[in-house]
C-alpha atoms as a PDB file:
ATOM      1  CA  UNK A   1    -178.087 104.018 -39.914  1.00  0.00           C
ATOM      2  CA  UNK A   2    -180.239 103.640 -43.226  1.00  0.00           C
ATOM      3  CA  UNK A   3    -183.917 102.793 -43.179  1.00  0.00           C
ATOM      4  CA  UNK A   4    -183.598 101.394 -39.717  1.00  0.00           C
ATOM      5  CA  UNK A   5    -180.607  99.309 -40.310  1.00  0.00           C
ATOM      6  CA  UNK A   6    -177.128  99.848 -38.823  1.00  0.00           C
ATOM      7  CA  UNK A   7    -174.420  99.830 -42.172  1.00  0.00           C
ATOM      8  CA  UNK A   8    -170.555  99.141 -41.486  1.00  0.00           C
ATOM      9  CA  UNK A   9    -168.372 102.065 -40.468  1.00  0.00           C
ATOM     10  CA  UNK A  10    -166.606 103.629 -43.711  1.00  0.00           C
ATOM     11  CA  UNK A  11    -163.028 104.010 -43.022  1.00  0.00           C
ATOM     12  CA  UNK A  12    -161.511 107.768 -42.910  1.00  0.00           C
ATOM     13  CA  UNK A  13    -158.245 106.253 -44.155  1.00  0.00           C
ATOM     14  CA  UNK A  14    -156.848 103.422 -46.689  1.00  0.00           C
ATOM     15  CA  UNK A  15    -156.472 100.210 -44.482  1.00  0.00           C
ATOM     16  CA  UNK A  16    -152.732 100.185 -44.860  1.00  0.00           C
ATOM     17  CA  UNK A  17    -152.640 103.895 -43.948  1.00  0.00           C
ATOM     18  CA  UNK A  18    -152.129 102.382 -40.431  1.00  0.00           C
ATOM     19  CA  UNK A  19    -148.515 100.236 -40.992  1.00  0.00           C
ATOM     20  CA  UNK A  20    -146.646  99.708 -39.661  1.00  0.00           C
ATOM     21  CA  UNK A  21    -148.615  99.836 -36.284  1.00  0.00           C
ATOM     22  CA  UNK A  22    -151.713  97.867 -37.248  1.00  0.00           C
ATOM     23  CA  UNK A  23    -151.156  96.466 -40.764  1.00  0.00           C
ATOM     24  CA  UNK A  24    -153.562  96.265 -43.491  1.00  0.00           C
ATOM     25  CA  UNK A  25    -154.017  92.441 -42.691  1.00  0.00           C
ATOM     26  CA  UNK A  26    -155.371  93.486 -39.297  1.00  0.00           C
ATOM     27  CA  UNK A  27    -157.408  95.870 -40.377  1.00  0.00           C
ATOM     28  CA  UNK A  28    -159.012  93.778 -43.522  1.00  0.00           C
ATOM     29  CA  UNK A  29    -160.049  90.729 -40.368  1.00  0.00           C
ATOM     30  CA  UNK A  30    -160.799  93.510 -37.718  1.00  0.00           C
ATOM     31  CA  UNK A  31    -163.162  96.173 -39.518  1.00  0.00           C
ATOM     32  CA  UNK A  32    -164.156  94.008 -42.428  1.00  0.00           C
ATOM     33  CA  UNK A  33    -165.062  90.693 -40.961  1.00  0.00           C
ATOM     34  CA  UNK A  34    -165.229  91.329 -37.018  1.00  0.00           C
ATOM     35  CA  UNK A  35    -167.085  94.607 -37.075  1.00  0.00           C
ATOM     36  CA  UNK A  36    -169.240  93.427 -39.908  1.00  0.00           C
ATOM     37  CA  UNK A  37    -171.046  90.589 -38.207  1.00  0.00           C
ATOM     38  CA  UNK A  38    -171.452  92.827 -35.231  1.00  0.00           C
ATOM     39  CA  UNK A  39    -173.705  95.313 -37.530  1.00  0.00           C
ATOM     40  CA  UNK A  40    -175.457  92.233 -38.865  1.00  0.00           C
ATOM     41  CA  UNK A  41    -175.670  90.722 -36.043  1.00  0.00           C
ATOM     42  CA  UNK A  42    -177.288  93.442 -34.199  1.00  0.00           C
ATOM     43  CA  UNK A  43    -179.631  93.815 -37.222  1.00  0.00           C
ATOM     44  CA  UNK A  44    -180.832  90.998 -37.061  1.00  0.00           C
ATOM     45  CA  UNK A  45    -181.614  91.368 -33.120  1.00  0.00           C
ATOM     46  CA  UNK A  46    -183.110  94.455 -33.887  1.00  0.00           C
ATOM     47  CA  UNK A  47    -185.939  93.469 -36.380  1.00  0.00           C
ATOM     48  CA  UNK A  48    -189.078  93.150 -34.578  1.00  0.00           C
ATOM     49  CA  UNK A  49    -187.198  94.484 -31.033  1.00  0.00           C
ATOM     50  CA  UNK A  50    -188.474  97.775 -28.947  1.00  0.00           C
ATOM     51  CA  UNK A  51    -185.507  99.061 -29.258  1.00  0.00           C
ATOM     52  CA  UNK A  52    -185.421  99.198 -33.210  1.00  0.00           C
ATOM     53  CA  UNK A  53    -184.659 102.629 -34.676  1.00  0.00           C
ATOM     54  CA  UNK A  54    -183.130 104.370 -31.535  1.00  0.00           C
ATOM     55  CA  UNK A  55    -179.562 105.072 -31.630  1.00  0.00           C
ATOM     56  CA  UNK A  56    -176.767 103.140 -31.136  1.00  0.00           C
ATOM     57  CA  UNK A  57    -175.600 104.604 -27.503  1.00  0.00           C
ATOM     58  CA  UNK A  58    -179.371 104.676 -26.287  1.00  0.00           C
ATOM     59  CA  UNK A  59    -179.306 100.752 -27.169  1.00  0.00           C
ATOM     60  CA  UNK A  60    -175.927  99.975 -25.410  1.00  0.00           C
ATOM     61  CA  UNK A  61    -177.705 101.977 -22.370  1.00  0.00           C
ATOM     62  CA  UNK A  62    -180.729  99.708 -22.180  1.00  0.00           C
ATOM     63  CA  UNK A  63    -179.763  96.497 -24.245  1.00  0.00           C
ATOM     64  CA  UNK A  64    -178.920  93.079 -22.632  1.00  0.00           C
ATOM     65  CA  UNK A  65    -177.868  89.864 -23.413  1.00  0.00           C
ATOM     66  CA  UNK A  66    -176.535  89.271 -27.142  1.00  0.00           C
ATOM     67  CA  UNK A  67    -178.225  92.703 -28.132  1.00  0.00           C
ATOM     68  CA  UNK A  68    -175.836  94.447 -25.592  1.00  0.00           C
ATOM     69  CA  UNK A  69    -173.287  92.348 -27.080  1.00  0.00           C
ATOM     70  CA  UNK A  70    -173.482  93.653 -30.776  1.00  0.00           C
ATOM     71  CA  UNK A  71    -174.425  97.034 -30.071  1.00  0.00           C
ATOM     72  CA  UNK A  72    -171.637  97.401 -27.746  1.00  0.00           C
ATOM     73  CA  UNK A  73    -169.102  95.944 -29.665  1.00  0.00           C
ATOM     74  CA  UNK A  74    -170.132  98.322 -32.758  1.00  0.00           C
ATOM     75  CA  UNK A  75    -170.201 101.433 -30.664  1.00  0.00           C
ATOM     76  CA  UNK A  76    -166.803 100.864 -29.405  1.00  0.00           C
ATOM     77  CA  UNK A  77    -165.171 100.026 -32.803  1.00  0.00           C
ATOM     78  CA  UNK A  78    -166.904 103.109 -34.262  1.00  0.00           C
ATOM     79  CA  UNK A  79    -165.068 105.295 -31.883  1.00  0.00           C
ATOM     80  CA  UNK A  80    -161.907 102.823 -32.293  1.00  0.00           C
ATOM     81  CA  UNK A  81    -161.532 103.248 -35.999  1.00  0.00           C
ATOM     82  CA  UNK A  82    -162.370 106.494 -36.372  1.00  0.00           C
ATOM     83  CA  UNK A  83    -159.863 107.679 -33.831  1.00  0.00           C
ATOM     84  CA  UNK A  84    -156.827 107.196 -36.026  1.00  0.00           C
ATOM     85  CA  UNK A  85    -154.878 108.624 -38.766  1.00  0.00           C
ATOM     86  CA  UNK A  86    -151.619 107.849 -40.705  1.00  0.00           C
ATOM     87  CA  UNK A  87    -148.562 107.230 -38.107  1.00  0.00           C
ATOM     88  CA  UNK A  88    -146.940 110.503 -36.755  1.00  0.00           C
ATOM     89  CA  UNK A  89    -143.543 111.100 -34.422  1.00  0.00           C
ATOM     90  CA  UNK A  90    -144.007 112.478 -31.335  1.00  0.00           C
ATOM     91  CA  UNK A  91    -147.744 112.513 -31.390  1.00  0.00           C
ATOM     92  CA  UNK A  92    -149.535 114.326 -28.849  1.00  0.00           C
ATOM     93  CA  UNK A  93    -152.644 116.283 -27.904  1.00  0.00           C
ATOM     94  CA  UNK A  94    -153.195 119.620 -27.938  1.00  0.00           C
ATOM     95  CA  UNK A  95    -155.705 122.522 -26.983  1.00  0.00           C
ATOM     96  CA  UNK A  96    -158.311 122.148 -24.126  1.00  0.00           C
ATOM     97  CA  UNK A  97    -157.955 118.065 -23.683  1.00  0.00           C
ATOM     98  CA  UNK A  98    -153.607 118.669 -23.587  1.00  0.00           C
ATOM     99  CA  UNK A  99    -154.219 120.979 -20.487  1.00  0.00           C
ATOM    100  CA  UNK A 100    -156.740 118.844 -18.904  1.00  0.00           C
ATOM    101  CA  UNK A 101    -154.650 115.667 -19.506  1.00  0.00           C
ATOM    102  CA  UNK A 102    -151.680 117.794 -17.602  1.00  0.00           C
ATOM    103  CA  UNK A 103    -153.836 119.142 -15.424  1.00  0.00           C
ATOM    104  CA  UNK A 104    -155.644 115.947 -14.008  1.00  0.00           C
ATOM    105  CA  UNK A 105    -152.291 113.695 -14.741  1.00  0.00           C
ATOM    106  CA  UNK A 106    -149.327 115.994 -14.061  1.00  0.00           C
ATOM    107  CA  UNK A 107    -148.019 115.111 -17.815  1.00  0.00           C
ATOM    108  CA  UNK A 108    -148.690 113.464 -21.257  1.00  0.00           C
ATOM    109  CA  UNK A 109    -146.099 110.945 -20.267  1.00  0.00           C
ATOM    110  CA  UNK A 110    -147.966 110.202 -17.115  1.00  0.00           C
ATOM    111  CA  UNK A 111    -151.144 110.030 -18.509  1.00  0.00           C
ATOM    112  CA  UNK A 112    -150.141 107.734 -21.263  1.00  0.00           C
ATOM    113  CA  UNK A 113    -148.467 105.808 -18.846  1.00  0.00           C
ATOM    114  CA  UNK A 114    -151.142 104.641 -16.719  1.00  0.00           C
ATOM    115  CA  UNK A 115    -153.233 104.241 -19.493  1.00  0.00           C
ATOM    116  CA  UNK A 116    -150.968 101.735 -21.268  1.00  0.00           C
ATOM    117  CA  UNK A 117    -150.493 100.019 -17.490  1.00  0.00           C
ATOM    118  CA  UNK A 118    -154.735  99.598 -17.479  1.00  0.00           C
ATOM    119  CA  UNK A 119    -154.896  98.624 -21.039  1.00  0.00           C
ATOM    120  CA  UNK A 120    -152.237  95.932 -19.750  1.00  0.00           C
ATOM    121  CA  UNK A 121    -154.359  94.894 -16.922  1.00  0.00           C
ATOM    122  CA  UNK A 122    -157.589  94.217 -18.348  1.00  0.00           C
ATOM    123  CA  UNK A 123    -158.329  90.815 -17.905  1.00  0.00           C
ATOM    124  CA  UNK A 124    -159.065  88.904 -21.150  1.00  0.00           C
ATOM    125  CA  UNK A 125    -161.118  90.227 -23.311  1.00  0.00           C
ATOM    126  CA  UNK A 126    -161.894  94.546 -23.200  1.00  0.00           C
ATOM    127  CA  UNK A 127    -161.368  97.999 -23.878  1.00  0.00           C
ATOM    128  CA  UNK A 128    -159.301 101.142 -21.899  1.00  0.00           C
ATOM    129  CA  UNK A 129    -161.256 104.303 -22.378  1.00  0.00           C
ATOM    130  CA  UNK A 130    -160.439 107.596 -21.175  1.00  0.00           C
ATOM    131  CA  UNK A 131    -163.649 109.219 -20.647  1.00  0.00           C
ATOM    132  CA  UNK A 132    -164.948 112.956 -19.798  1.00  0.00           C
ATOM    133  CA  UNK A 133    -167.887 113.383 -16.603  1.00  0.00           C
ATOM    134  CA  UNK A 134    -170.162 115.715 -17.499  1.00  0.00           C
ATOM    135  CA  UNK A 135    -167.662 118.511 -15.532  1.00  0.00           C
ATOM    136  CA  UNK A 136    -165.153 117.699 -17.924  1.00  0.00           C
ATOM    137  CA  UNK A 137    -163.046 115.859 -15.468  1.00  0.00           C
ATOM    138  CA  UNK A 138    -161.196 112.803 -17.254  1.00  0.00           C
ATOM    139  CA  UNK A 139    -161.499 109.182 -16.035  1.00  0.00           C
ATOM    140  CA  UNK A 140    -159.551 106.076 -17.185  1.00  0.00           C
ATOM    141  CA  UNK A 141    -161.682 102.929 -16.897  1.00  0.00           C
ATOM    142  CA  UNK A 142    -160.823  99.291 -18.201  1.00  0.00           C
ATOM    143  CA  UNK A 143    -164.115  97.947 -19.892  1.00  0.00           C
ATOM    144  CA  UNK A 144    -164.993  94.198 -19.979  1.00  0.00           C
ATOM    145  CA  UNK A 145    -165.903  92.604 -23.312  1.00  0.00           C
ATOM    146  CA  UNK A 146    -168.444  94.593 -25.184  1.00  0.00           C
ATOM    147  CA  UNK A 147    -169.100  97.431 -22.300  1.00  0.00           C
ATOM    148  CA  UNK A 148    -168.910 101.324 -22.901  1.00  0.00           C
ATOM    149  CA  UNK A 149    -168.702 104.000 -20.600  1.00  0.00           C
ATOM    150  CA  UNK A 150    -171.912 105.599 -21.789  1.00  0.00           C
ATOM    151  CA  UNK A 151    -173.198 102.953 -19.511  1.00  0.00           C
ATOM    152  CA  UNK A 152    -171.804 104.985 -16.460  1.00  0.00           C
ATOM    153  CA  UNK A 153    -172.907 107.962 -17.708  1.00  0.00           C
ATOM    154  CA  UNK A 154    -169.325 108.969 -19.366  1.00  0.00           C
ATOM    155  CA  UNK A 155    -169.239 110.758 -22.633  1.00  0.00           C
ATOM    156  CA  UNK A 156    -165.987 107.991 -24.215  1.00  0.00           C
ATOM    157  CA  UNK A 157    -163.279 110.056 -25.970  1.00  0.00           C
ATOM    158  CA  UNK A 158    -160.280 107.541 -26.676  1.00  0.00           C
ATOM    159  CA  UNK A 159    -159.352 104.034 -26.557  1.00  0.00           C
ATOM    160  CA  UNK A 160    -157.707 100.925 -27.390  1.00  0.00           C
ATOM    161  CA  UNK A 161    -159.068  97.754 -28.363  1.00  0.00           C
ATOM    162  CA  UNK A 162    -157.253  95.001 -25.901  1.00  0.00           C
ATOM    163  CA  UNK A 163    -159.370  92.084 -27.891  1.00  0.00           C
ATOM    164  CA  UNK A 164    -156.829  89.135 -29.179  1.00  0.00           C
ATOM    165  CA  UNK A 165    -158.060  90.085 -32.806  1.00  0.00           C
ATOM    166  CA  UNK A 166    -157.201  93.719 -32.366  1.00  0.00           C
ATOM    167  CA  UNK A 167    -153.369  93.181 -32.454  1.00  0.00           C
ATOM    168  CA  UNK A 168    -152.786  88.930 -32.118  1.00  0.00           C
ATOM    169  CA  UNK A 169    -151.576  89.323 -36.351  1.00  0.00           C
ATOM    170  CA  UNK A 170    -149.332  91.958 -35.528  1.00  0.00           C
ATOM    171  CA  UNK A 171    -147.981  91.543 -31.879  1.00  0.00           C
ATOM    172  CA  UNK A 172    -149.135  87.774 -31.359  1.00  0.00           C
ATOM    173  CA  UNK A 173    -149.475  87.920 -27.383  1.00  0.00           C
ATOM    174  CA  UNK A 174    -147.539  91.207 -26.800  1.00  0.00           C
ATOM    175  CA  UNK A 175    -150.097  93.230 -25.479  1.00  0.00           C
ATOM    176  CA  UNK A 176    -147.988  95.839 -24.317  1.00  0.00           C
ATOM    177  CA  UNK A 177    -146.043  96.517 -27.233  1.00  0.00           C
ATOM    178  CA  UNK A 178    -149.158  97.075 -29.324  1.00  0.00           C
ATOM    179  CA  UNK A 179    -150.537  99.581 -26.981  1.00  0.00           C
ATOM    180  CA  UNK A 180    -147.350 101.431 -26.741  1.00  0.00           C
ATOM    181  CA  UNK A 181    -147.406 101.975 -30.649  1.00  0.00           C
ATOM    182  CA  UNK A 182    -150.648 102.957 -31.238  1.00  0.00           C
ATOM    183  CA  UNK A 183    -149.732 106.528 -29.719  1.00  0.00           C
ATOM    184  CA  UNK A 184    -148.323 106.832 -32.858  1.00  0.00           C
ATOM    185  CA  UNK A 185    -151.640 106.840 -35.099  1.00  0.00           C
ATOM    186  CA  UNK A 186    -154.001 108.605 -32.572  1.00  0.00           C
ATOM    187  CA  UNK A 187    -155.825 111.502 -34.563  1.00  0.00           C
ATOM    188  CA  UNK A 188    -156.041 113.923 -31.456  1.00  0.00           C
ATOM    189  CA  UNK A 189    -157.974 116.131 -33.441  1.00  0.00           C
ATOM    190  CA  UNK A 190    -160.664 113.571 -33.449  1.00  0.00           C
ATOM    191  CA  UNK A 191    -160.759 112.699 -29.777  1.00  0.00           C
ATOM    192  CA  UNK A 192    -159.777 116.776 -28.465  1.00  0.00           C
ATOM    193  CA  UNK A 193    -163.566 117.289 -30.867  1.00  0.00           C
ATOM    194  CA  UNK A 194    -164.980 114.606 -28.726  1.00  0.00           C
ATOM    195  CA  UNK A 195    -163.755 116.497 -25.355  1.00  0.00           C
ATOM    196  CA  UNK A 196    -164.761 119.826 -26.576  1.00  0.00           C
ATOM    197  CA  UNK A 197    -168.485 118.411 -27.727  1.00  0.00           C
ATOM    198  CA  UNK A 198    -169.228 118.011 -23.848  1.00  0.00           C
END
């Protein structure tokens, strides 16, 4: 945020860093277009609002309507975006989050695989998170639309955009595939910070 305004997330990569799982194309209509009239958007809500100058998860946590809307969507895509790095074989987490993932799952492989199976499920348009309590125990939830699990009192560490925009360019309507591949570019450095921030 600058001088009470929300600005468009700066990406921590180039935007074809990502190919070939999301390709630059995606990125260029995803981050630059769809996330951009979410921050102005929301801006423009904001300006005269109560709610002006708090930040962004306190606004998801008491916004409705078309404010909850924007603010929403930009939270999530924040954490989207800046979950990922370049593409990387057998990708996995390590540290603390790696032995709660076993611990609470049994495996990576079973962890990932429900995950994928939620992010599958969601109905239309959403989000799968996997989210930390305030114990530390781990919680996959599917999200509708623009929702967060900050609004269940869940600190979000990872997830995947299941929004038609996210992938359509890319995987036209195979869902699936797209979350099976994105494995590949998650920066668990980023999200096993995120855990150990609790």
């Amino acid at each position: 945020m600058a001088n009470g305004t929300f600005e468009l997330l700066a990406l921590p990569y180039a935007e074809d860093a990502l190919e070939p799982v999301i390709s630059r194309q995606t990125i260029g209509f995803h981050h630059g277009k769809h996330l951009q009239a979410y921050v102005n958007n929301l801006n423009g809500l904001l300006e005269g609002s109560p709610l002006a100058g708090l930040p962004l998860e306190e606004i998801v946590k008491q916004a409705e309507g078309g404010m909850l809307n924007n603010a929403g969507q930009i939270l999530n895509h924040n954490l989207y975006f800046s979950q990922f790095a370049a593409p990387k074989e057998d990708n996995h987490p390590t540290g603390k989050l790696a032995a709660a993932i076993e611990a609470q799952f049994g495996s990576f492989d079973a962890f990932r695989e429900e995950f994928q199976k939620k992010g599958a499920g969601v109905f239309g348009s959403g989000w799968v998170w996997l989210s930390a309590d305030a114990e530390g125990k781990l919680v996959i939830t599917q999200e509708a639309n623009a929702a967060n699990p900050v609004q269940r009192g869940l600190k979000p560490l990872l997830t995947f955009d299941v929004w038609e925009h996210a992938y359509y360019l890319d995987y036209q309507n195979r869902r699936p595939d797209h979350l099976a591949a994105l494995w590949q570019i998650v920066d668990w450095e980023v999200v096993g910070r995120r855990y150990e921030e609790l």
